[in-house]
C-alpha atoms as a PDB file:
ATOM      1  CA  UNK A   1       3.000  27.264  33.741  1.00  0.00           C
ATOM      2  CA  UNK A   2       5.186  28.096  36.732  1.00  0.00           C
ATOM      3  CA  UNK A   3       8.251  29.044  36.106  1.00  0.00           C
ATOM      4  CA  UNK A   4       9.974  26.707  38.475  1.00  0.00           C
ATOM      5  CA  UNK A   5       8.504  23.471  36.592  1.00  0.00           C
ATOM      6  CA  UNK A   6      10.744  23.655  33.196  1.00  0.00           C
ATOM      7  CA  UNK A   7      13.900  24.174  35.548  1.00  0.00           C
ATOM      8  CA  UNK A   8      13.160  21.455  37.846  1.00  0.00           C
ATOM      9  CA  UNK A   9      12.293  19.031  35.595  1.00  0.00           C
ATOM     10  CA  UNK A  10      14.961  20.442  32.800  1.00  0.00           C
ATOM     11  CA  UNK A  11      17.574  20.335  36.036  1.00  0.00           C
ATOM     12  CA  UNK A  12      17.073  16.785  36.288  1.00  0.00           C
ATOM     13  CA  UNK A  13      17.182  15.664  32.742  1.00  0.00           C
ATOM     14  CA  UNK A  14      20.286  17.016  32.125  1.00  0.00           C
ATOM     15  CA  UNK A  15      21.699  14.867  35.426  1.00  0.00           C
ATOM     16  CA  UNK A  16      20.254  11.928  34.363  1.00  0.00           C
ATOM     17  CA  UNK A  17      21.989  12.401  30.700  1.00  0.00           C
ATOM     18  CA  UNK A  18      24.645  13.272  32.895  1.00  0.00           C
ATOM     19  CA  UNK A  19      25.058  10.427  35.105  1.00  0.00           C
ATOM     20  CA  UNK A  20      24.285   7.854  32.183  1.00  0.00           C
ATOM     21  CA  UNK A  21      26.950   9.240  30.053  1.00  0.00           C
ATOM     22  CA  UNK A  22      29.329   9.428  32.962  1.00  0.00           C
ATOM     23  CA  UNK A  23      28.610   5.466  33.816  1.00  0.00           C
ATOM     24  CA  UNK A  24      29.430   4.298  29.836  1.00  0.00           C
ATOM     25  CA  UNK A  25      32.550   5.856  30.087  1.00  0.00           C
ATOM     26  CA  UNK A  26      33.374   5.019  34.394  1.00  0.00           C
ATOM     27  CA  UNK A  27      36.269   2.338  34.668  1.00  0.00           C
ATOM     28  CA  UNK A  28      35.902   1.328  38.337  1.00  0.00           C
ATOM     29  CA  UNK A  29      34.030   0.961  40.880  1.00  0.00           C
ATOM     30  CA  UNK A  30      33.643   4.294  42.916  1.00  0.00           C
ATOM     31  CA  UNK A  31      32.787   6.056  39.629  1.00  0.00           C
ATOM     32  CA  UNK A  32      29.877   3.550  39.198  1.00  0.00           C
ATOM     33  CA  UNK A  33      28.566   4.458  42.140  1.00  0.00           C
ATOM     34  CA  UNK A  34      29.191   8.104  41.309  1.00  0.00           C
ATOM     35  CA  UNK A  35      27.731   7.902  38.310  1.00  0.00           C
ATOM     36  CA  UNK A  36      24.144   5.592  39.361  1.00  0.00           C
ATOM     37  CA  UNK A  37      24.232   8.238  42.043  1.00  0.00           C
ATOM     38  CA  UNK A  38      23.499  11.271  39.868  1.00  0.00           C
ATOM     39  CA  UNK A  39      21.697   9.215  37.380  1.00  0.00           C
ATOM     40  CA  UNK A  40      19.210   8.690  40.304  1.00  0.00           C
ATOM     41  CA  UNK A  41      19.298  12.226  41.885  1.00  0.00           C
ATOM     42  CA  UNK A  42      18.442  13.316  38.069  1.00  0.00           C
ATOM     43  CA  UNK A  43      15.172  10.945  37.923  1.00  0.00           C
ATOM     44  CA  UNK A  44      14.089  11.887  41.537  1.00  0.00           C
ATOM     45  CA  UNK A  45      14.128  15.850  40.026  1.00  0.00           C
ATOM     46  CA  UNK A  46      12.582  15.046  36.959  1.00  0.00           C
ATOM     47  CA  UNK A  47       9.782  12.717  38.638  1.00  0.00           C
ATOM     48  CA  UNK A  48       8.830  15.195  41.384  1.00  0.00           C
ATOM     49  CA  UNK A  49       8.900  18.373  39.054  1.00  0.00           C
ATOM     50  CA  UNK A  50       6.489  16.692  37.223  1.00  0.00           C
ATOM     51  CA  UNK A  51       4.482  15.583  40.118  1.00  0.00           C
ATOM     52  CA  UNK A  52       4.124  18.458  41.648  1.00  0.00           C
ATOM     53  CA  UNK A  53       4.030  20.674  38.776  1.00  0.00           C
ATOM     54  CA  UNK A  54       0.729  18.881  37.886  1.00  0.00           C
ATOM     55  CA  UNK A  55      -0.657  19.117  41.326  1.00  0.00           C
ATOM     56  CA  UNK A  56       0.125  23.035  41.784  1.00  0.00           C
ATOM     57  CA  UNK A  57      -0.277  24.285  38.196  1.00  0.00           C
ATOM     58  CA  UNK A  58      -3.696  25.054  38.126  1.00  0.00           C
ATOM     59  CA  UNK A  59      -3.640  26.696  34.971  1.00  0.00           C
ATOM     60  CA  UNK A  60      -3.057  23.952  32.647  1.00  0.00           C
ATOM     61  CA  UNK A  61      -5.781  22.053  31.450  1.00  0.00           C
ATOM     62  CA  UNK A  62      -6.733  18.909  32.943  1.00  0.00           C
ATOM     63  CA  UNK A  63      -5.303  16.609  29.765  1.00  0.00           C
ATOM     64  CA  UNK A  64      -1.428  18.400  30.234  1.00  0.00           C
ATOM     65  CA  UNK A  65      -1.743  17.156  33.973  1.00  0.00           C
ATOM     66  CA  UNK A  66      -2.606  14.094  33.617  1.00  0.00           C
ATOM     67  CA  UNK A  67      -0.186  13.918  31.211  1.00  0.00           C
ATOM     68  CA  UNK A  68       2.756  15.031  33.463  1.00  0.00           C
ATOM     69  CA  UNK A  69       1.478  12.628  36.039  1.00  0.00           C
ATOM     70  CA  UNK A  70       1.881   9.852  33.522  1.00  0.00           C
ATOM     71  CA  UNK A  71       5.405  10.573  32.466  1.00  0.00           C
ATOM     72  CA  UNK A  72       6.087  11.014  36.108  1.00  0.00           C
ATOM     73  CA  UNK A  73       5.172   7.401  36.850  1.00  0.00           C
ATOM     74  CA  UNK A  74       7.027   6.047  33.779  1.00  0.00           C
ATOM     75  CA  UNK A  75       9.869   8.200  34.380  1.00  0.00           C
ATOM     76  CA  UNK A  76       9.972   7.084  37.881  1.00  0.00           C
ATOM     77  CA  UNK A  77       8.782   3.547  37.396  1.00  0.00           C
ATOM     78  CA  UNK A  78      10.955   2.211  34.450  1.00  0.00           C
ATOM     79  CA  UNK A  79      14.662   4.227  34.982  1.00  0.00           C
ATOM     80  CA  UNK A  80      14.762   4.267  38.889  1.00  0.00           C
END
């Protein structure tokens, strides 16, 4: 596995945890908008890690890319 994958897609987990914990606790509007904002920066790095990841890493087997290429698409389809 490169070693850029795990970051990537670790980078954007942890702003999507980041920007839905940040919008529970937000009291107006501007921090709304604050928060959906790095709620949707976080899904755009996890979903294109992931993407990409499974289109450059050719040393995974076939099953663990298709694999990240589904949780891509879920990822990307049902949170964004």
């Amino acid at each position: 596995m490169k070693s850029w994958i795990p970051g990537v897609v670790g980078l954007g987990i942890l702003l999507l945890f980041i920007g839905v914990v940040y919008g529970v606790y937000a009291e107006d509007q501007d921090a709304m908008e604050t928060a959906s904002a790095v709620e949707d920066v976080g899904v755009f790095l996890t979903g294109i890690g992931l993407i990409l990841g499974a289109l450059v890493d050719e040393g995974e087997d076939k099953i663990v890319r298709l694999g990240m290429l589904i949780a891509a698409a879920l990822i990307i389809g049902l949170i964004w």
